[in-house]
Protein backbone atom coordinates (compact mmCIF):
# COMPACT_ATOMS: atom_id res chain seq x y z
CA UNK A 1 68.64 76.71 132.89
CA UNK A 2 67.18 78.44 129.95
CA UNK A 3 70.43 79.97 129.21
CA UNK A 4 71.89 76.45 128.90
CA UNK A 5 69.25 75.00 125.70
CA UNK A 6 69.75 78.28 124.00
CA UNK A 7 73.86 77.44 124.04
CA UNK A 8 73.12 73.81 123.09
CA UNK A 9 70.31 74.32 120.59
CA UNK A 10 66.25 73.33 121.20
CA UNK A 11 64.48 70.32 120.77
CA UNK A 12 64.48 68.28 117.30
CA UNK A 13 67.52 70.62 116.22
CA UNK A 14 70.59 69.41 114.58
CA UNK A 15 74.03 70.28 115.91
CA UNK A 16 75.85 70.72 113.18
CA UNK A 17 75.38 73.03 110.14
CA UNK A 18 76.71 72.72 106.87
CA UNK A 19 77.30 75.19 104.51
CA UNK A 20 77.40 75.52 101.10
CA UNK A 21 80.82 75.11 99.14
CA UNK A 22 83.32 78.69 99.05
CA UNK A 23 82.83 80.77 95.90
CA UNK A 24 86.28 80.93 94.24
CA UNK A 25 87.52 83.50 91.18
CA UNK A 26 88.15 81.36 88.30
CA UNK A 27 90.56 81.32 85.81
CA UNK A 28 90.04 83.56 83.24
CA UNK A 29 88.60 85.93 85.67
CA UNK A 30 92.38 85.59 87.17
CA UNK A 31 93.70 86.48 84.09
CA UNK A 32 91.40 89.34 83.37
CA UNK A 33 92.22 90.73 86.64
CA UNK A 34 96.03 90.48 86.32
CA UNK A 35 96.08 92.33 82.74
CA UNK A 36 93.96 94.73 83.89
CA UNK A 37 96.77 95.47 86.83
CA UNK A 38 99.44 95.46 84.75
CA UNK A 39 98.00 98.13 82.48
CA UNK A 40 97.11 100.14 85.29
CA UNK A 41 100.72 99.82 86.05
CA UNK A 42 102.28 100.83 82.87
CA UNK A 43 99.88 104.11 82.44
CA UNK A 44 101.57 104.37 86.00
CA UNK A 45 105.06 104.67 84.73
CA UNK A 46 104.40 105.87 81.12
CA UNK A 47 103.10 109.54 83.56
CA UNK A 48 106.28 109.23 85.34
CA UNK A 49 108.86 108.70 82.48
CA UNK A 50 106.41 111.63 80.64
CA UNK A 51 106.73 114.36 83.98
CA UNK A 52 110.36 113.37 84.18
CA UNK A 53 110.96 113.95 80.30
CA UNK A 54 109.22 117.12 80.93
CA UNK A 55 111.57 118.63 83.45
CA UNK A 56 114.39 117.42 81.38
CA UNK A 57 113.16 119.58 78.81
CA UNK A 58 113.13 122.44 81.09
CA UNK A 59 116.25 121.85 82.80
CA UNK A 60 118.10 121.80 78.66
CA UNK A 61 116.49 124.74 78.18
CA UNK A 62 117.14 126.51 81.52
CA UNK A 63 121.04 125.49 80.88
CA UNK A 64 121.21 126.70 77.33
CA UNK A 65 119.41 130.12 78.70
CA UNK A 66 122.38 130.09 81.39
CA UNK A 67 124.82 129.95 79.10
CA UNK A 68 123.61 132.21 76.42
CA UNK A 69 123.53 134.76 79.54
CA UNK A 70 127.40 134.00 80.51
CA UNK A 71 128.58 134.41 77.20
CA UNK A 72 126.65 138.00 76.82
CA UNK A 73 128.76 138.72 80.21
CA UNK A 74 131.86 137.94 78.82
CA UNK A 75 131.58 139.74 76.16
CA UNK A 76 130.16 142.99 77.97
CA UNK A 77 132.96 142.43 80.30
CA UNK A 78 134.96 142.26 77.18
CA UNK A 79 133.41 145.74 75.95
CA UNK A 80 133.96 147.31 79.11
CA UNK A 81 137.54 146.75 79.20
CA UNK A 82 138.17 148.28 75.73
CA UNK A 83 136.29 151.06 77.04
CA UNK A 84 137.73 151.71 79.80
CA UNK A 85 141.36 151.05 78.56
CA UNK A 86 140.80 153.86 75.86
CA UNK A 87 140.01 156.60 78.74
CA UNK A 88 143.13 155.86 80.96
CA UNK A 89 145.76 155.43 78.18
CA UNK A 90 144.39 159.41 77.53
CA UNK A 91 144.59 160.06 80.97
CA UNK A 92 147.61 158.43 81.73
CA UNK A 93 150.91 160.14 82.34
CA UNK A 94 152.95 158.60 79.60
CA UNK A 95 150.49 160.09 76.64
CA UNK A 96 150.30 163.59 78.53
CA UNK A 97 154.24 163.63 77.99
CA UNK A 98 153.65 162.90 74.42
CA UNK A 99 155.08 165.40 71.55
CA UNK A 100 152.65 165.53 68.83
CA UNK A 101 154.59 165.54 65.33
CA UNK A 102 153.77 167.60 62.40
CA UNK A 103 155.05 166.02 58.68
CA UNK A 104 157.71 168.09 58.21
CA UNK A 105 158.33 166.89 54.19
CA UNK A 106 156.33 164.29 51.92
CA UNK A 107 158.47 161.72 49.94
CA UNK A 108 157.98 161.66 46.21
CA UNK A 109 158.76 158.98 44.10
């Protein structure tokens, strides 16, 4: 039985409670809020656009190292083949049947 008055209240005890009205955010602190988020946002993207323009930068620069590199191939390829064409037109058999030729007479004029 004791349980049952401390579920329904005591004696000279009111049912019902009231309470006092919500506190809301107003207005301006609305606005505040919202500027403040969307300048959090924009530092947001302003690092990602500056990280991305970053790699960009290294990716040009990795590219125009690339190709600086190929063309110094190509050209030591180039070199190479000279080289190397110099040495088997002596060795070949054609040149070792060469006759040499001595000037035999000069013209005059």
């Amino acid at each position: 039985m004791a349980m049952n008055r401390q579920r329904f209240g005591q004696r000279n005890q009111n049912s019902t409670s009231f309470r006092g009205p919500a506190r809301t955010i107003g207005p301006v602190s609305n606005t505040i809020i919202l500027i403040v988020l969307a300048c959090v946002l924009g530092l947001l993207y302003l690092t990602q656009v500056t990280k991305t323009n970053a790699y960009g930068y290294k990716i040009s620069s990795l590219q125009d190292q690339a190709t600086k590199l190929q063309q110094q191939h190509d050209d030591l390829e180039i070199s190479s083949a000279r080289l190397q064409a110099a040495d088997r037109i002596q060795n070949s058999d054609v040149a070792k049947n060469l006759v040499s030729v001595a000037p035999s007479a000069t013209v005059q004029n």
